[in-house]
N, C-alpha and C. Protein backbone atom coordinates (compact mmCIF):
# COMPACT_ATOMS: atom_id res chain seq x y z
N UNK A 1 36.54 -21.11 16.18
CA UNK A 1 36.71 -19.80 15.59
C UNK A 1 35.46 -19.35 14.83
N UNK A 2 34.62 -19.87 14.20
CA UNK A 2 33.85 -19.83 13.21
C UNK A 2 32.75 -19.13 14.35
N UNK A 3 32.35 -20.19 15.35
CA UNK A 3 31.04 -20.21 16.29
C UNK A 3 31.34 -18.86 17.15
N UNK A 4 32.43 -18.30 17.22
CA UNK A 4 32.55 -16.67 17.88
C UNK A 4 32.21 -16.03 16.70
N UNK A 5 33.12 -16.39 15.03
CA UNK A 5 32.48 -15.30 14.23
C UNK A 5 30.80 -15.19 14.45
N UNK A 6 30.19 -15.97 14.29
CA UNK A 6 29.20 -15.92 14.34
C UNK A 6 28.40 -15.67 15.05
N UNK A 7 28.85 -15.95 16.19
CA UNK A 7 28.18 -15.35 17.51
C UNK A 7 28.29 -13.55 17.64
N UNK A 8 29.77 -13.15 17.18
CA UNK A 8 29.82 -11.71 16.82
C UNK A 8 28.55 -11.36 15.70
N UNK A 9 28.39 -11.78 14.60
CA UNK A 9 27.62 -11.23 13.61
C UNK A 9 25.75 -11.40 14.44
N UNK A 10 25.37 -12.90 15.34
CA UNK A 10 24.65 -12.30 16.04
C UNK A 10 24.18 -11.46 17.00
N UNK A 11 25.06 -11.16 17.51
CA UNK A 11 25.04 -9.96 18.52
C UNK A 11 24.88 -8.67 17.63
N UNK A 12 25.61 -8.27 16.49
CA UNK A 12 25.87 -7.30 15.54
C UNK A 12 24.48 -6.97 15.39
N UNK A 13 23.74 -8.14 14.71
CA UNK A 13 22.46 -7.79 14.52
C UNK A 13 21.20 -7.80 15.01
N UNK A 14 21.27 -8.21 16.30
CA UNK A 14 20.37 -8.12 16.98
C UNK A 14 20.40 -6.70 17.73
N UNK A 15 21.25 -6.47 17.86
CA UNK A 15 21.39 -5.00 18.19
C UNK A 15 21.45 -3.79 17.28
N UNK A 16 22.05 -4.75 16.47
CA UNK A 16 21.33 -3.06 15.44
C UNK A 16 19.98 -3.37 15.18
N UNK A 17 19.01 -4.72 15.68
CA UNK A 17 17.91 -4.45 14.80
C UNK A 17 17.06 -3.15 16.00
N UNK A 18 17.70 -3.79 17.76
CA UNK A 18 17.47 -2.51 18.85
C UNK A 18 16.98 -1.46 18.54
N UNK A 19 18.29 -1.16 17.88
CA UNK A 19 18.69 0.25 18.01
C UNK A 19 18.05 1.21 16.87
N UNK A 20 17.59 0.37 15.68
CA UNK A 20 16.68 0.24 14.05
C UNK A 20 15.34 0.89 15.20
N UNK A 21 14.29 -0.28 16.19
CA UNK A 21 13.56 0.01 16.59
C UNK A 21 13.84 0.77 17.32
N UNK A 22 14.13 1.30 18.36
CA UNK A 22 14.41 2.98 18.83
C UNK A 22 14.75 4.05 18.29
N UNK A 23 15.24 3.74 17.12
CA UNK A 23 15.47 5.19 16.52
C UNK A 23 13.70 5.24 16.17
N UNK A 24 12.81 4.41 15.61
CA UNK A 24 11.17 4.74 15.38
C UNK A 24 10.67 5.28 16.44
N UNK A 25 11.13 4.85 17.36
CA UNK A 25 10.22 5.97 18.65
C UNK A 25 10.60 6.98 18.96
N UNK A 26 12.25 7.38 18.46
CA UNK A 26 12.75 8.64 18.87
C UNK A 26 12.15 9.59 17.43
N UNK A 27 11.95 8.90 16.28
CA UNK A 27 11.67 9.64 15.26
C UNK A 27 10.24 9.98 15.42
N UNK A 28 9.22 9.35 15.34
CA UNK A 28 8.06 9.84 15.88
C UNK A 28 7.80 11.25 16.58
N UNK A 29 7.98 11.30 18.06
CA UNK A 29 8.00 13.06 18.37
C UNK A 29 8.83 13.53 18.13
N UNK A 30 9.85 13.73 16.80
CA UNK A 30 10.74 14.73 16.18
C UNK A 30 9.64 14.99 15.30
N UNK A 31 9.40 14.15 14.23
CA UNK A 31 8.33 14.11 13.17
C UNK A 31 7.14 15.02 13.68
N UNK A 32 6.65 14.62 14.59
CA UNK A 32 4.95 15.14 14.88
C UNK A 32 5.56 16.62 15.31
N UNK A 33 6.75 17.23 16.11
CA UNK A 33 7.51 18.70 16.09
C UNK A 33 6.99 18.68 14.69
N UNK A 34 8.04 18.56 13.92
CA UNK A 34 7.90 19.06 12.53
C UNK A 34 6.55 19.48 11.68
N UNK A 35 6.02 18.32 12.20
CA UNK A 35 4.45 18.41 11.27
C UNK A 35 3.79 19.96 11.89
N UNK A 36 3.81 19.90 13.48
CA UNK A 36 2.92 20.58 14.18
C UNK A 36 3.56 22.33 13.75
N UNK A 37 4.97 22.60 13.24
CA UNK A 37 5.68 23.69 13.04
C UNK A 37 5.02 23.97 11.66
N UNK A 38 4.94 22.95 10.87
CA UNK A 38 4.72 22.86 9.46
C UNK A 38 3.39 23.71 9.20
N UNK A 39 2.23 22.75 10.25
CA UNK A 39 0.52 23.49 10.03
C UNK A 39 0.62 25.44 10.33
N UNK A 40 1.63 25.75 11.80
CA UNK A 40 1.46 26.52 12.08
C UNK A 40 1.90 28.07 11.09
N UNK A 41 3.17 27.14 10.13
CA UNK A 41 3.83 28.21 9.58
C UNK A 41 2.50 28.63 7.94
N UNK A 42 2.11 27.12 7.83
CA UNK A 42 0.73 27.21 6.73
C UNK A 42 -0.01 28.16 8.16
N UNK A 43 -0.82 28.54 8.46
CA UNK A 43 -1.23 29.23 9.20
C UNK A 43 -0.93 30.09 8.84
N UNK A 44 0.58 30.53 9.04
CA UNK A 44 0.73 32.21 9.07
C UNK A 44 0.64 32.81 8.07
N UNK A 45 1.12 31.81 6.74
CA UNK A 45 0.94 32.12 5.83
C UNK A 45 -0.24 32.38 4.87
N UNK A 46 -1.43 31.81 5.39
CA UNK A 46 -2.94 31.79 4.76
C UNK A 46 -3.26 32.93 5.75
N UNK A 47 -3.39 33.30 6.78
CA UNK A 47 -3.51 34.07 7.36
C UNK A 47 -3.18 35.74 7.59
N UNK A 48 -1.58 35.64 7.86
CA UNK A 48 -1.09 36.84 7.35
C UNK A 48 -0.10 37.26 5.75
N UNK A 49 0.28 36.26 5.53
CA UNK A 49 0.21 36.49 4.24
C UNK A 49 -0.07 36.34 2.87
N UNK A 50 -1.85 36.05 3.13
CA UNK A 50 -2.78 36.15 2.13
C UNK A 50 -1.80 35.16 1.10
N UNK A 51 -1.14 34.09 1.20
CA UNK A 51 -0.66 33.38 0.10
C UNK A 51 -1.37 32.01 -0.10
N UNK A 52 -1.54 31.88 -1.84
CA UNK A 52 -2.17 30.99 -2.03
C UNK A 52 -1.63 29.35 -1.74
N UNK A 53 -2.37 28.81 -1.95
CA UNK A 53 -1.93 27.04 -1.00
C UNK A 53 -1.20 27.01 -1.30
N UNK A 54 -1.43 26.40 -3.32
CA UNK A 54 0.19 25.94 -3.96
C UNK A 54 1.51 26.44 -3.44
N UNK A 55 1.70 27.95 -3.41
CA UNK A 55 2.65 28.78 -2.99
C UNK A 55 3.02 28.45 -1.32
N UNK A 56 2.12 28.35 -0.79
CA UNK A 56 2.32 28.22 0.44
C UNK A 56 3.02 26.61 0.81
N UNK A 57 2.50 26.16 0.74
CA UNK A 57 2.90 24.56 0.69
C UNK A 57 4.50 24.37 0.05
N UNK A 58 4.56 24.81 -1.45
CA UNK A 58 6.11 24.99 -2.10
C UNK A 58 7.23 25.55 -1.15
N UNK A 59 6.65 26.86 -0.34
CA UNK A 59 7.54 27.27 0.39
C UNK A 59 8.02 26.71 1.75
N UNK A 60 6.69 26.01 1.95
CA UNK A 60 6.78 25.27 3.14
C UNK A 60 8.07 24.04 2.80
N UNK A 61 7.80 23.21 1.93
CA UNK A 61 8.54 22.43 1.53
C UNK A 61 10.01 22.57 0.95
N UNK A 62 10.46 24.23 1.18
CA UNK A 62 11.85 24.27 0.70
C UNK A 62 12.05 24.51 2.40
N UNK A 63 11.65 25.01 2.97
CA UNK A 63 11.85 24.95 4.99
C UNK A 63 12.17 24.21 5.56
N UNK A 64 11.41 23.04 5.61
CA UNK A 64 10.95 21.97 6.49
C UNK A 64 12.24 20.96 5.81
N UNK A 65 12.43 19.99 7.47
CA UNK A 65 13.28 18.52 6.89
C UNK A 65 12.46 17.64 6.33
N UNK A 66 13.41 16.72 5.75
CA UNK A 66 12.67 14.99 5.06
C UNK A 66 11.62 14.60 6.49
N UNK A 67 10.92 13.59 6.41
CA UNK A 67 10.54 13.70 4.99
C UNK A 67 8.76 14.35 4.87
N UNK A 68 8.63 15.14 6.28
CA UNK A 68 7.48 16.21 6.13
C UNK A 68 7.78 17.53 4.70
N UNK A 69 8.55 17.43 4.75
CA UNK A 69 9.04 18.26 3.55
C UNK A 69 8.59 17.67 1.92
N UNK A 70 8.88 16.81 2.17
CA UNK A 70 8.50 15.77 0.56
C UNK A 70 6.99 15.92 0.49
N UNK A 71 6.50 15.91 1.89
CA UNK A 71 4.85 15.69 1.69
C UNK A 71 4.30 17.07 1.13
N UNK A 72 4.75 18.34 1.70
CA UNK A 72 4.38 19.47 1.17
C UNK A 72 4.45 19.93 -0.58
N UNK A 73 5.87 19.28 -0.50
CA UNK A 73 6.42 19.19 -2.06
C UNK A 73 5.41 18.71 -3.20
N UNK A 74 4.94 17.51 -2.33
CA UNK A 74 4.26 16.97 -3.49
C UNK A 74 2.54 17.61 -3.54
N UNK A 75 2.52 17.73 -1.92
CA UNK A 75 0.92 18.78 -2.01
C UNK A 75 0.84 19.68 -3.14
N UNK A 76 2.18 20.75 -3.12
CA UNK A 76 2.17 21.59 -4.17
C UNK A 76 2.34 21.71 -5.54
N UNK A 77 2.79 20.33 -5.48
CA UNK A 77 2.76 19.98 -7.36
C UNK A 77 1.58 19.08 -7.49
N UNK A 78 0.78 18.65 -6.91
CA UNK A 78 -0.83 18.22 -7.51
C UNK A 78 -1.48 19.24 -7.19
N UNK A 79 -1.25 20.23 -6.83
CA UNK A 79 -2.10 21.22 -6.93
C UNK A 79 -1.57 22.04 -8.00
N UNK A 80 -0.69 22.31 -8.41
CA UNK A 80 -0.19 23.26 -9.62
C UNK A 80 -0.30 22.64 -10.89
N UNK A 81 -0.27 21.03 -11.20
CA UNK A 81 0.21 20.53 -12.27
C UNK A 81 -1.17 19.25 -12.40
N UNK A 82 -1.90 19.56 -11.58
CA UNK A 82 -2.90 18.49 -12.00
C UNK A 82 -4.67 19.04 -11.94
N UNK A 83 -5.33 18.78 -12.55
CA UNK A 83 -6.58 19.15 -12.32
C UNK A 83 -7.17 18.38 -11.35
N UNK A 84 -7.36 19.38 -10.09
CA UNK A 84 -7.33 17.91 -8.52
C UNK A 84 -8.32 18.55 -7.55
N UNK A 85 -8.93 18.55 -6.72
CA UNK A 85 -9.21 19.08 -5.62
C UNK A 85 -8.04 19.05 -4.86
N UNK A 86 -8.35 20.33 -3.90
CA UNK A 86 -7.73 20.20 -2.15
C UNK A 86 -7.72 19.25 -1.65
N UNK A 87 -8.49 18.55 -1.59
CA UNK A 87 -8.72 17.38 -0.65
C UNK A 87 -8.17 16.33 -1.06
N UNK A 88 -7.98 16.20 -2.50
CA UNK A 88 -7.71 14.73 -3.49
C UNK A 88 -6.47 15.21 -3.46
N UNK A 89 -5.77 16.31 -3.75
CA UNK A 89 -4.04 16.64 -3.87
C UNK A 89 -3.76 16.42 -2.22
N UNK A 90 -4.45 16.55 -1.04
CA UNK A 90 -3.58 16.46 0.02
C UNK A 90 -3.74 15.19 0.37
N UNK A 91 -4.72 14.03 0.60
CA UNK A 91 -5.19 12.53 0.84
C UNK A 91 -3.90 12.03 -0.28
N UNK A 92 -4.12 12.34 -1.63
CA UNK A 92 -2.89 11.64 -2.30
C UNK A 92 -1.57 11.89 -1.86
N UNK A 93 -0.97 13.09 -1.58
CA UNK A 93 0.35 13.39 -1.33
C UNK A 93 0.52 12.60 0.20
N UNK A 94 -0.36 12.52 0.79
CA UNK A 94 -0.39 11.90 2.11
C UNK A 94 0.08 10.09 2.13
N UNK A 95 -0.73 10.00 0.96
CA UNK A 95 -0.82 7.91 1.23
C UNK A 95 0.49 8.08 0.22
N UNK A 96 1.73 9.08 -0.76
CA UNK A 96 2.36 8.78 -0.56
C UNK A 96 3.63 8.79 0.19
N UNK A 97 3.38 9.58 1.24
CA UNK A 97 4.86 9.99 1.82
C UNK A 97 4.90 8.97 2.92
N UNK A 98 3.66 8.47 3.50
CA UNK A 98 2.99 8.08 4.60
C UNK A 98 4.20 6.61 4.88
N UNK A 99 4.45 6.05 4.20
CA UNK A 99 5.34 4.67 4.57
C UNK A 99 6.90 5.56 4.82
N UNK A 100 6.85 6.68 4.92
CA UNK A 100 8.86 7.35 5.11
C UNK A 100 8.54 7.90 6.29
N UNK A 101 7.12 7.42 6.64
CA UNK A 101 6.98 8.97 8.26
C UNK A 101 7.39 7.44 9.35
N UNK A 102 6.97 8.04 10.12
CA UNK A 102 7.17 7.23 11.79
C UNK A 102 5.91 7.07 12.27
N UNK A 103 4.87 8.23 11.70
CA UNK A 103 3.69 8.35 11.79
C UNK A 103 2.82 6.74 12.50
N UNK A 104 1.92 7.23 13.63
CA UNK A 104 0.79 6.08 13.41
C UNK A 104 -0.20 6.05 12.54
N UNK A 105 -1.47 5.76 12.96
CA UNK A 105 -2.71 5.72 12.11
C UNK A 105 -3.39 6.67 12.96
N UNK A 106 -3.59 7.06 13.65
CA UNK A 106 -4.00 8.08 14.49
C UNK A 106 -3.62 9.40 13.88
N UNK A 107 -2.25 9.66 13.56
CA UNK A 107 -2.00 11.01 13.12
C UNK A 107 -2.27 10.93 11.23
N UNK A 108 -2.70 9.94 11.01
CA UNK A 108 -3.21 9.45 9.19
C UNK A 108 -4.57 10.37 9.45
N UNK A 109 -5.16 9.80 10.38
CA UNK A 109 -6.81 9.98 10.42
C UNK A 109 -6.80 11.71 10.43
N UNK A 110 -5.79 12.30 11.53
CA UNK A 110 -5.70 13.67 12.11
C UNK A 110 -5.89 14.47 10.52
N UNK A 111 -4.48 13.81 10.29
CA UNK A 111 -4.09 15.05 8.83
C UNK A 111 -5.61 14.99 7.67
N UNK A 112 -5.74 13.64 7.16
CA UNK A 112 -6.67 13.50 6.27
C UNK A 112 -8.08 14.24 7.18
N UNK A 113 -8.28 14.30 7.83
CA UNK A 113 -9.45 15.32 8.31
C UNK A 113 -9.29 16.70 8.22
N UNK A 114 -7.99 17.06 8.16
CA UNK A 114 -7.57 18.07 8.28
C UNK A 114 -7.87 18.72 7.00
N UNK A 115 -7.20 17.58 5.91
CA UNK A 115 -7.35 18.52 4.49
C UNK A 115 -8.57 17.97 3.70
N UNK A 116 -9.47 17.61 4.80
CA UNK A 116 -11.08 17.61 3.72
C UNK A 116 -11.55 19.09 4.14
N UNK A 117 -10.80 19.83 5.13
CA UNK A 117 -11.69 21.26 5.59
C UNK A 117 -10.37 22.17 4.74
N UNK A 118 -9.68 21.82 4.07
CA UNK A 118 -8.49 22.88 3.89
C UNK A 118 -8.63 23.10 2.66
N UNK A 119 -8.98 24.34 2.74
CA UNK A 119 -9.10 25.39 1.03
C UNK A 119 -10.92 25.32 1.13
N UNK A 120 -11.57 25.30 1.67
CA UNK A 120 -13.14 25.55 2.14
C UNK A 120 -13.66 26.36 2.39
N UNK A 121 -12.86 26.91 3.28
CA UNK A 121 -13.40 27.68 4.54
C UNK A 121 -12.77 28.99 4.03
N UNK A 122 -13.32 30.35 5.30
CA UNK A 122 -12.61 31.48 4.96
C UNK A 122 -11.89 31.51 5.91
N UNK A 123 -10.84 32.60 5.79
CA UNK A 123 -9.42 32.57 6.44
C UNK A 123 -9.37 32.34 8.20
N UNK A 124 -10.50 32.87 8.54
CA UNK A 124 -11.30 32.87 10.11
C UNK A 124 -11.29 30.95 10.25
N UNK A 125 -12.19 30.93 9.40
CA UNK A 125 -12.50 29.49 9.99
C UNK A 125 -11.54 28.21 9.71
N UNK A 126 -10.43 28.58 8.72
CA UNK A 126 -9.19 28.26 8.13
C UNK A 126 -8.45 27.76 9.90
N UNK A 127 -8.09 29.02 9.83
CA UNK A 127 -7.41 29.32 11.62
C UNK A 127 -7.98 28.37 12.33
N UNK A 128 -9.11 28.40 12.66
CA UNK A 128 -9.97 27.15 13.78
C UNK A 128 -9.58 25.45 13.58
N UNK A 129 -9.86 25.14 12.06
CA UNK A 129 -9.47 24.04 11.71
C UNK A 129 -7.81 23.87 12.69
N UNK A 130 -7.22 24.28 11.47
CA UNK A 130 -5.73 24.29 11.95
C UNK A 130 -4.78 24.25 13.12
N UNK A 131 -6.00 24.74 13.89
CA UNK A 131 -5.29 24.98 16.02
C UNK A 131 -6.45 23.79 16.34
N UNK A 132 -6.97 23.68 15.83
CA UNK A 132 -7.34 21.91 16.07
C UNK A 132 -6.81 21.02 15.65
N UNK A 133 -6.18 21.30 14.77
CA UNK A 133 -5.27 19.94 14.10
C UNK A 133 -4.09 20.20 15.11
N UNK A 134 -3.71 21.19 15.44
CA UNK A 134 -2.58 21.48 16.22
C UNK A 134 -2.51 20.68 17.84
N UNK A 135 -4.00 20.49 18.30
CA UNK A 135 -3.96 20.51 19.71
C UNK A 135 -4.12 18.78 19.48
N UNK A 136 -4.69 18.65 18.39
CA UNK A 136 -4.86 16.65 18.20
C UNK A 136 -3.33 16.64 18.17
N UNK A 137 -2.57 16.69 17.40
CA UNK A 137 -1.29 16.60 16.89
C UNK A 137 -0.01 16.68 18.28
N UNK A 138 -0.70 18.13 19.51
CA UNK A 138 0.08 17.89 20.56
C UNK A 138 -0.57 16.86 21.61
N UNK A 139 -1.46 16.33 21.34
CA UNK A 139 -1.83 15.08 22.14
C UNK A 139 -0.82 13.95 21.71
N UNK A 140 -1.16 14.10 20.32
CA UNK A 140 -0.33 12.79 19.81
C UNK A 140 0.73 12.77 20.27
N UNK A 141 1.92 13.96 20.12
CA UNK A 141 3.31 14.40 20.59
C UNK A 141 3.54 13.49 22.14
N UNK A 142 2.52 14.10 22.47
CA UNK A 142 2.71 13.92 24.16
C UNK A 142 2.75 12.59 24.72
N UNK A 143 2.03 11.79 23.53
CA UNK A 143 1.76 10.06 23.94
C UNK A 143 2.98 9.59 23.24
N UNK A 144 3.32 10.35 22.28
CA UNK A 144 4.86 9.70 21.53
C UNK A 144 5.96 9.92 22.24
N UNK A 145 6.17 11.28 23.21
CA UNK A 145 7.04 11.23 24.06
C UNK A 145 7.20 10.39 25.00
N UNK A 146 6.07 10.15 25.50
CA UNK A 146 5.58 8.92 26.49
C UNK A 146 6.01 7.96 26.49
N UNK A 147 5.98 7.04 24.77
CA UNK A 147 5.90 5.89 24.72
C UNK A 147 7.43 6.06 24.59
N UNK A 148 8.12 6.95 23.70
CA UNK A 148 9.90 7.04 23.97
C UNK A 148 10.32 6.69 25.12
N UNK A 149 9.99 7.30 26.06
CA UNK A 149 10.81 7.42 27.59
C UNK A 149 10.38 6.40 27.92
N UNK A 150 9.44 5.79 27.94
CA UNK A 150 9.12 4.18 28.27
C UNK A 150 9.84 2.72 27.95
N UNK A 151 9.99 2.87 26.26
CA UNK A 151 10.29 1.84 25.85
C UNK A 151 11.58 2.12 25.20
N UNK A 152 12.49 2.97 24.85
CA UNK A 152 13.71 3.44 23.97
C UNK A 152 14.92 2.55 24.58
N UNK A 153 14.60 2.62 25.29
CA UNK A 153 15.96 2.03 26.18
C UNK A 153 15.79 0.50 26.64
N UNK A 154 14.36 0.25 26.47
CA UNK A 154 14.23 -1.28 26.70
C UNK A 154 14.15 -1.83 25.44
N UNK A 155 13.71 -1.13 24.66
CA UNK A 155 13.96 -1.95 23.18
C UNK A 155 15.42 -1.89 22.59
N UNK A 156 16.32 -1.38 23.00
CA UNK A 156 18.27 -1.25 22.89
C UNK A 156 18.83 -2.64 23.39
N UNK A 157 17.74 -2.79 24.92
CA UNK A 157 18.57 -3.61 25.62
C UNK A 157 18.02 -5.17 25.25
N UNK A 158 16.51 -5.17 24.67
CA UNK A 158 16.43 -6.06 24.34
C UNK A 158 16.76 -6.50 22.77
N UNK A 159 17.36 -5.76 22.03
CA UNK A 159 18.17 -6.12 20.40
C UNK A 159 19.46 -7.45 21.40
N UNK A 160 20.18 -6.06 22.27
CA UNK A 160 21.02 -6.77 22.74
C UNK A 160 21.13 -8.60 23.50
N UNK A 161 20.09 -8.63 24.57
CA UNK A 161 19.90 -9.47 25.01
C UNK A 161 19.29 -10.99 24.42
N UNK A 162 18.82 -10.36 23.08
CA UNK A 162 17.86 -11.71 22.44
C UNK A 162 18.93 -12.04 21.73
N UNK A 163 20.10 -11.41 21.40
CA UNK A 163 20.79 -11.75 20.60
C UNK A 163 21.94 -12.59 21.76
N UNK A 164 22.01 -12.23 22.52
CA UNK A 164 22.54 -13.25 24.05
C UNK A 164 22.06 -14.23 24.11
N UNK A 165 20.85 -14.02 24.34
CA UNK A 165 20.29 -15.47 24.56
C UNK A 165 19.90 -16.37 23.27
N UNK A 166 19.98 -15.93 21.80
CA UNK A 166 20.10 -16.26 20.84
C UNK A 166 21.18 -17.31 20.90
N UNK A 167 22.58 -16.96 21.02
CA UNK A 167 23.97 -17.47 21.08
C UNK A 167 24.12 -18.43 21.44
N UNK A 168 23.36 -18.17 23.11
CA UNK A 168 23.51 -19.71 24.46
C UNK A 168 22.56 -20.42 23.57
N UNK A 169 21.40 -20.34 23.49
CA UNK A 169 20.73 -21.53 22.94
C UNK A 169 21.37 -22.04 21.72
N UNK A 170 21.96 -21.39 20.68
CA UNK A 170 22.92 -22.19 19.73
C UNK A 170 24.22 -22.88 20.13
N UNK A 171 24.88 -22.76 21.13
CA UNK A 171 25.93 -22.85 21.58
C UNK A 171 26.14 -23.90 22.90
């Protein structure tokens, strides 16, 4: 009786640890959506409506889901409440949201390049940055979709299976 409980609780968890790792690859190109909606709506807003970062960013961050949302949040309170640069309020708000994203290091490098040119430039060259961060960002998308449809379903089946073959070798 004991060696089935237990064999249940390994199976339990080897599959949820599966299913733990596939939800990271399904979260990834939801996330990089979000981010890439996020730059564009900053866009419209530096753009057509002449609004300043702090403001822009705050508003962004009552819009947007967790936890791209937190990152804006906090962009806009080191910029309102601290004596900071652009660059030092967005690199900081970044390294901390950065362990709640799905994010790789690839899209670390993207953003932090992004906001050493952000609040620099004039509204023209603002735009340019930004549809470059946009087109890195749909590369990234495109390799995160990739790697989903590739591996989502083999990493399910293997929670399941190691935890199978976990069992027999105890058993």
């Amino acid at each position: 009786m004991m060696k089935i409980i237990g064999a249940i609780f390994i199976i339990v968890a080897t599959t949820w640890t599966g299913f733990e790792a596939s939800r990271h690859l399904s979260e990834r190109p939801r996330q990089l959506r979000l981010l890439k909606s996020a730059l564009q709506s900053l866009e419209a807003e530096i753009m057509y409506g002449h609004t300043p970062l702090h403001e822009a960013a705050r508003r962004l961050s009552t819009q947007l889901a967790k936890p791209i949302s937190w990152f804006f949040e906090s962009f806009a309170k080191k910029l309102t409440e601290s004596d900071t640069t652009v660059k030092d309020a967005w690199e900081s708000s970044l390294k901390e949201i950065w362990k709640l994203t799905a994010f790789k290091q690839s899209e670390y490098e993207i953003m932090k390049q992004f906001g050493e040119t952000l609040g620099r430039h004039d509204r023209l060259s603002q735009q340019k940055h930004i549809l470059l961060t946009l087109s890195h960002l749909e590369r990234e998308e495109m390799e995160a979709r990739d790697r989903q449809s590739k591996y989502e379903k083999m990493v399910k089946s293997l929670g399941f299976l190691s935890g199978l073959l976990l069992i027999i070798l105890l058993l």
